[in-house]
N, C-alpha and C. Protein backbone atom coordinates (compact mmCIF):
# COMPACT_ATOMS: atom_id res chain seq x y z
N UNK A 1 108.54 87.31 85.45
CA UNK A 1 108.61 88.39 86.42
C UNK A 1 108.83 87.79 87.79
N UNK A 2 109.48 88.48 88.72
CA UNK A 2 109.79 88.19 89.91
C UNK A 2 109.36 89.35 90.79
N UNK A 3 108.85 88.93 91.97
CA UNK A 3 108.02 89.59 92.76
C UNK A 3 107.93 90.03 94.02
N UNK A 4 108.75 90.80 94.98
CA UNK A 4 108.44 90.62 96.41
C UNK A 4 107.55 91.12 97.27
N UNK A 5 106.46 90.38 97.87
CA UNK A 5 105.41 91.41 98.16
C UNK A 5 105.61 91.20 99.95
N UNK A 6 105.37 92.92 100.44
CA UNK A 6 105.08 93.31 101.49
C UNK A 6 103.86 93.93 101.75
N UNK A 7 103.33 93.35 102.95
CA UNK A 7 101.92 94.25 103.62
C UNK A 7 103.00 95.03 103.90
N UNK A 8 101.58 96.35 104.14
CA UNK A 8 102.43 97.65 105.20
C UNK A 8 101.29 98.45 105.38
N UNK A 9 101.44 99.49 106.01
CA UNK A 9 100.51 100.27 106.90
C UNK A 9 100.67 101.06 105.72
N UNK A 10 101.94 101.83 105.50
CA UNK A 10 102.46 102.76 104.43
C UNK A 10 103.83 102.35 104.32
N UNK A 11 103.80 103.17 102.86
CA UNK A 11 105.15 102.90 102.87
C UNK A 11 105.47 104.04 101.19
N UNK A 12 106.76 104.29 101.23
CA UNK A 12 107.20 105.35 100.16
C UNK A 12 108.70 105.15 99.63
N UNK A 13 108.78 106.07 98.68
CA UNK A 13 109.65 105.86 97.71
C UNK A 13 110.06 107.40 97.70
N UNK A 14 111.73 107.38 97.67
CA UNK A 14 111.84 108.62 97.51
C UNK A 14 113.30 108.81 96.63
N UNK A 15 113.41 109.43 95.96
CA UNK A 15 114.35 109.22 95.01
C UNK A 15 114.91 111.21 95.07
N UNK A 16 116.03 111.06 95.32
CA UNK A 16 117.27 112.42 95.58
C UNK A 16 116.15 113.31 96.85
N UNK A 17 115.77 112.43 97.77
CA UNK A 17 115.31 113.12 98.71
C UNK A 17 113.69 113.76 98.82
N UNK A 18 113.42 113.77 97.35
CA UNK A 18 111.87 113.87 96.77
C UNK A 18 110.99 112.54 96.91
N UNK A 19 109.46 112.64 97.53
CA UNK A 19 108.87 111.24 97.63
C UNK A 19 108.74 111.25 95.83
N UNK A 20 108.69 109.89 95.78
CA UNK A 20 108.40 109.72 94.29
C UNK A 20 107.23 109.07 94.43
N UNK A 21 106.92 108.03 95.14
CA UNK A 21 105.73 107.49 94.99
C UNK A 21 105.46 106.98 96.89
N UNK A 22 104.04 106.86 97.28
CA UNK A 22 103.71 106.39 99.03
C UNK A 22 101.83 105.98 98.22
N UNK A 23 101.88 105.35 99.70
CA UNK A 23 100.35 104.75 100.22
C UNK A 23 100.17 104.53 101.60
N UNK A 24 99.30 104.67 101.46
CA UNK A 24 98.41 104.12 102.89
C UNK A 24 99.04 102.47 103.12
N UNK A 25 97.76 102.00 103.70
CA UNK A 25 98.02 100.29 103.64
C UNK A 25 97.40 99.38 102.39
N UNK A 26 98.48 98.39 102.04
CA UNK A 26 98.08 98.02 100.93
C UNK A 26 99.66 97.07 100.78
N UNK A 27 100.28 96.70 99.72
CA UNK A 27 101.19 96.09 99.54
C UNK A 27 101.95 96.77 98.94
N UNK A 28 103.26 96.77 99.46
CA UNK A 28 104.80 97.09 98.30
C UNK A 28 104.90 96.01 97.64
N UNK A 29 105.31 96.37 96.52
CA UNK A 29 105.50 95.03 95.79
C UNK A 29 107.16 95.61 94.82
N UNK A 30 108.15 95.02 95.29
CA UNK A 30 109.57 95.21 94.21
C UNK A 30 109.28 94.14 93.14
N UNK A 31 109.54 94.67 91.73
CA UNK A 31 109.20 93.66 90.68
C UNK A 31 110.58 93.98 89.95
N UNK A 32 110.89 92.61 89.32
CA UNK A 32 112.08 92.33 88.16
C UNK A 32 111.70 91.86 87.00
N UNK A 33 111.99 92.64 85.98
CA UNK A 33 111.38 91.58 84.65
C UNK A 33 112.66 91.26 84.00
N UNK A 34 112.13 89.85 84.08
CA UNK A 34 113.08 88.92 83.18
C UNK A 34 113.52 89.20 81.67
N UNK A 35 114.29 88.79 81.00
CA UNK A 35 114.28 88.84 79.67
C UNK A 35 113.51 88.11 78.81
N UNK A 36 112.93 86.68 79.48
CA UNK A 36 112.03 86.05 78.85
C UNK A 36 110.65 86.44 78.95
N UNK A 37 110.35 87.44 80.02
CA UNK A 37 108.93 88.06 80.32
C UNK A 37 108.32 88.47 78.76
N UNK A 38 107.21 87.96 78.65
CA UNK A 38 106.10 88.73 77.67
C UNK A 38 104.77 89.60 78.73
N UNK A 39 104.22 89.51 77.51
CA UNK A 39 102.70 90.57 77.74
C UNK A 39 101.73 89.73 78.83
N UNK A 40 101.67 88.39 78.65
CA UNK A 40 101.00 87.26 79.54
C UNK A 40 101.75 87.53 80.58
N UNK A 41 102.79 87.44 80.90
CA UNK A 41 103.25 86.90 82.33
C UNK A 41 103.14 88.43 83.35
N UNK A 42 102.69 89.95 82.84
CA UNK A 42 102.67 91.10 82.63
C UNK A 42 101.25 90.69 84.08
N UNK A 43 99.91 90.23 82.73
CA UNK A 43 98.87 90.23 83.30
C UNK A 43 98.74 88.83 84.34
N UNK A 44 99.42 87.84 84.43
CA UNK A 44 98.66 87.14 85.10
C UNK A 44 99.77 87.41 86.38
N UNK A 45 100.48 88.63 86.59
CA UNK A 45 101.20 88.76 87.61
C UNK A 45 100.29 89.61 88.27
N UNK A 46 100.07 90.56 87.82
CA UNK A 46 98.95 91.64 87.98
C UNK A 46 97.64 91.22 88.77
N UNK A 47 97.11 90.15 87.94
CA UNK A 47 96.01 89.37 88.35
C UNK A 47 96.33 88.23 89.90
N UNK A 48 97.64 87.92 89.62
CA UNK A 48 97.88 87.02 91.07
C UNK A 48 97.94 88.09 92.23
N UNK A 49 98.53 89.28 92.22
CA UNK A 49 98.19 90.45 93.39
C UNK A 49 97.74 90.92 93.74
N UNK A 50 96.23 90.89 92.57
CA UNK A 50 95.18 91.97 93.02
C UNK A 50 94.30 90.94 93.69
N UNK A 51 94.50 89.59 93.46
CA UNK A 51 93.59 87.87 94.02
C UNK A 51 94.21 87.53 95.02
N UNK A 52 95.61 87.71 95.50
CA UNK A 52 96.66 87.44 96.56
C UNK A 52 95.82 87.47 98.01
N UNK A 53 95.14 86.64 98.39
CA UNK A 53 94.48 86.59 100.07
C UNK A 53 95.74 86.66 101.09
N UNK A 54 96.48 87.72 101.44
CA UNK A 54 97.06 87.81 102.49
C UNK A 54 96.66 88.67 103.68
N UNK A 55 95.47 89.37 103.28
CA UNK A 55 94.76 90.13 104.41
C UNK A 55 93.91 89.71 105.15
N UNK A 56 93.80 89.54 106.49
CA UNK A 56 92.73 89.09 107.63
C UNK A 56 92.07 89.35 107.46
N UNK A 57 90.53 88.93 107.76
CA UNK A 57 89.58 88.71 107.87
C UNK A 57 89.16 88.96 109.32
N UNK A 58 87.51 89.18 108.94
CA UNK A 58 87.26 89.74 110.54
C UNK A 58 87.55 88.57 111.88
N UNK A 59 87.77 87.35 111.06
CA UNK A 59 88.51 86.12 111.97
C UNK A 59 89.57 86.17 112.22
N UNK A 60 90.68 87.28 111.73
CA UNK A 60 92.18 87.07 111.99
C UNK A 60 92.45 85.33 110.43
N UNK A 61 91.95 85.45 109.95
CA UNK A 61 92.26 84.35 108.79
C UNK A 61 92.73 84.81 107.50
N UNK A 62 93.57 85.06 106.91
CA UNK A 62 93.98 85.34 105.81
C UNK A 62 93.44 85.01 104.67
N UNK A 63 92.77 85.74 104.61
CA UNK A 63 90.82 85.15 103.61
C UNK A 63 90.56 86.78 102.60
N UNK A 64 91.37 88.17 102.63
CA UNK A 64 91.06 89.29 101.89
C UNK A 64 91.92 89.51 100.69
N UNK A 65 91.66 90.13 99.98
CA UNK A 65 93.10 90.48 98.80
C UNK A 65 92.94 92.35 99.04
N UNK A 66 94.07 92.71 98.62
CA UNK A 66 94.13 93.94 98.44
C UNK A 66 92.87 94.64 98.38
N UNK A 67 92.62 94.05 97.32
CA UNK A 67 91.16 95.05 96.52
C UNK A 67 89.88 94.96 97.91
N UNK A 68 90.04 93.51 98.07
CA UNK A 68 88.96 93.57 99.61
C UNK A 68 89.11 94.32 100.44
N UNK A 69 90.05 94.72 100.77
CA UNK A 69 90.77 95.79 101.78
C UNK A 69 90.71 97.36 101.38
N UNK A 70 90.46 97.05 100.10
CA UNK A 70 90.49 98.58 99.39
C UNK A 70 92.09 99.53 100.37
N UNK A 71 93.05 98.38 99.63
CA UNK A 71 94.30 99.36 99.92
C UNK A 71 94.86 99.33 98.37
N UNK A 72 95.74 99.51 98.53
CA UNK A 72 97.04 100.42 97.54
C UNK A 72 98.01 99.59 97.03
N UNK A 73 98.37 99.75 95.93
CA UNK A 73 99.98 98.58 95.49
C UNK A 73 100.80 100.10 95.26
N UNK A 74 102.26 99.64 95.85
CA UNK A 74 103.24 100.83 95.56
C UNK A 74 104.57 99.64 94.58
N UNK A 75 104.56 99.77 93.53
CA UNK A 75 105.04 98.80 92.65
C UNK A 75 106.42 99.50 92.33
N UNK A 76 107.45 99.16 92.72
CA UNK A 76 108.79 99.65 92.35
C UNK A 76 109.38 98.78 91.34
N UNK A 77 110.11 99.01 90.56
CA UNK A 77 110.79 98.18 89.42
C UNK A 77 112.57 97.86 90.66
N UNK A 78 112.45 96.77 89.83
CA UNK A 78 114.28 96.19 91.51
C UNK A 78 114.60 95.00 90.52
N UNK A 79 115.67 95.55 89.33
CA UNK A 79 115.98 94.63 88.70
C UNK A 79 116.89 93.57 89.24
N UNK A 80 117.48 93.65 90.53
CA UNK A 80 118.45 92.93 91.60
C UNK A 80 118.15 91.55 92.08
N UNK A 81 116.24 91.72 91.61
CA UNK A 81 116.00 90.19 92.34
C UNK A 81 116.34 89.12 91.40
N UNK A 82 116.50 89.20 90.14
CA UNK A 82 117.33 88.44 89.15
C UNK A 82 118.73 88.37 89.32
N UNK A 83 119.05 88.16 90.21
CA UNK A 83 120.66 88.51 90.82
C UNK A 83 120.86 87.34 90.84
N UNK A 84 122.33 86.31 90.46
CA UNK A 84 122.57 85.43 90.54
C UNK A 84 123.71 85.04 91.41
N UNK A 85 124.08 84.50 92.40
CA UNK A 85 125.54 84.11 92.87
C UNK A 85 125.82 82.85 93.30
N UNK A 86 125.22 81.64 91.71
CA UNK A 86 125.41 80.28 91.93
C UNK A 86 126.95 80.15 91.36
N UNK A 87 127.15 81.22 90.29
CA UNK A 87 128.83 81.06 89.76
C UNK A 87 129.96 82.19 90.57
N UNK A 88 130.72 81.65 91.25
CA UNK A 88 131.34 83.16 91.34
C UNK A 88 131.29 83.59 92.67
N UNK A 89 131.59 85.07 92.95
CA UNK A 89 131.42 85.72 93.55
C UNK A 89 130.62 86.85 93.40
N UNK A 90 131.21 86.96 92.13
CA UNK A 90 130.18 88.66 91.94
C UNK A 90 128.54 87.88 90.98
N UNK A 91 128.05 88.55 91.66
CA UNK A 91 126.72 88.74 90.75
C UNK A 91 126.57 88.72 89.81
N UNK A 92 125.72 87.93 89.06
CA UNK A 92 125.24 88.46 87.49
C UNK A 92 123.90 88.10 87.27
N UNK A 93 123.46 89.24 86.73
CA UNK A 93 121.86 89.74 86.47
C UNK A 93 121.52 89.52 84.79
N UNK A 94 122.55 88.65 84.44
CA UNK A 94 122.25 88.47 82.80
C UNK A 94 120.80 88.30 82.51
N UNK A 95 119.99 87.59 83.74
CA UNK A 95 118.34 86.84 83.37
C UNK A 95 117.80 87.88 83.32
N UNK A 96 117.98 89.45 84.06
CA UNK A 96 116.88 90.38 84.12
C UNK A 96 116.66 91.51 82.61
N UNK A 97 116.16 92.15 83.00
CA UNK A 97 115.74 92.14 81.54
C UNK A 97 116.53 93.47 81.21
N UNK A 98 116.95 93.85 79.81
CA UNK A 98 117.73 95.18 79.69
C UNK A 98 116.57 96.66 80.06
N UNK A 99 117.50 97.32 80.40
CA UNK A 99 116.23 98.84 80.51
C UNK A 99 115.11 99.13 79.21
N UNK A 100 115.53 98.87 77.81
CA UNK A 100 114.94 99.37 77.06
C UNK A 100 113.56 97.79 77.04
N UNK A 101 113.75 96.81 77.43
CA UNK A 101 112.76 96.25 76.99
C UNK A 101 111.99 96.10 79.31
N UNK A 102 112.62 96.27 80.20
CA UNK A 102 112.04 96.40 81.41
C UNK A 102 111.30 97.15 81.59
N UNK A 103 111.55 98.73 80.92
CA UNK A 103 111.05 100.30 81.04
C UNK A 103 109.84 99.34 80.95
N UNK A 104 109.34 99.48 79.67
CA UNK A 104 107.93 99.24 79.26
C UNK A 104 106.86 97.81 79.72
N UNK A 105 107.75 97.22 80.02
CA UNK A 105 107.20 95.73 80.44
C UNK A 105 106.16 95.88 82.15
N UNK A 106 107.71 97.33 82.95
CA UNK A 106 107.25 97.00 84.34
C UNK A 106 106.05 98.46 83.88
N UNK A 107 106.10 99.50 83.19
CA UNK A 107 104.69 99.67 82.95
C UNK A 107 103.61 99.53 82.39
N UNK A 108 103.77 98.52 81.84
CA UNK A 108 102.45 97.70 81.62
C UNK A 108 101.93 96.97 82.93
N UNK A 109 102.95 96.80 83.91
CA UNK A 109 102.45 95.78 85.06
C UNK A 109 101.52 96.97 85.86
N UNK A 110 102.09 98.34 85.64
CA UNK A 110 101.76 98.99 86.85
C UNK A 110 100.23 99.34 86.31
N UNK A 111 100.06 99.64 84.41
CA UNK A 111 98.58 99.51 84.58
C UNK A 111 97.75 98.54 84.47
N UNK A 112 98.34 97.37 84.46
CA UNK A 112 97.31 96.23 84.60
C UNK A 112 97.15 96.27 86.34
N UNK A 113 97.97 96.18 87.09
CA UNK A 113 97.43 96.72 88.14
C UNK A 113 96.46 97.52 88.52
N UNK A 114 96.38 98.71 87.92
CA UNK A 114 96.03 100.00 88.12
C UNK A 114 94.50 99.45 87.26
N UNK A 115 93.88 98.63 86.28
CA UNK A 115 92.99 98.33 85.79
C UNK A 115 92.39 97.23 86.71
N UNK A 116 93.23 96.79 87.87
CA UNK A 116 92.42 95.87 88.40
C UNK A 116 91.94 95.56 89.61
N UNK A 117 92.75 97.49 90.17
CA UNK A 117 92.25 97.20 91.87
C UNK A 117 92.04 99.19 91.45
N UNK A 118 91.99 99.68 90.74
CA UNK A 118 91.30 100.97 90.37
C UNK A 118 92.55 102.21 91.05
């Protein structure tokens, strides 16, 4: 799995003009699943975000994780970050994973998430 994580105050998702998914503050996170992704790499992705210390501390020190903060993950599936343009010109996303085996992979991420910051 591949991962991009943003702090944010808020932030949302809106798909044909409808929000589909928002939060407060907490992290966006765009995720890609690979084709080689299993069930392990599911949870210990899950587990590296909800442990991820990128939130200050009452020192200004980057010493909190999400869950310390009691904020939010807004987890979008972005099969693009498997994007390749070492051959070529055009792109190829052969590494990311097809829809029928991504569907289910990136929701399993969203409830191992969802099991580990509530």
């Amino acid at each position: 799995m591949r991962t991009l994580v943003q702090r944010v105050c808020q932030a949302s998702v809106s798909v044909d003009g409808s929000v589909f998914g928002e939060i407060g503050a907490g992290l966006l996170v765009l995720t890609g699943v690979g084709v080689d992704d299993t069930a392990d790499d599911v949870e210990w992705t899950a587990r590296k975000l909800a442990d991820l210390r990128i939130f200050d501390d009452e020192d200004g020190v980057m010493n909190r994780s999400v869950r310390d903060v009691d904020g939010a993950i807004l987890a979008v599936s972005q099969f693009t970050l498997y994007g390749s343009t070492h051959k070529g010109n055009r792109p190829s996303w052969s590494a990311a994973a097809p829809p029928e085996i991504a569907r289910p992979r990136f929701d399993a991420f969203v409830q191992a998430l969802a099991r580990r910051i509530g």
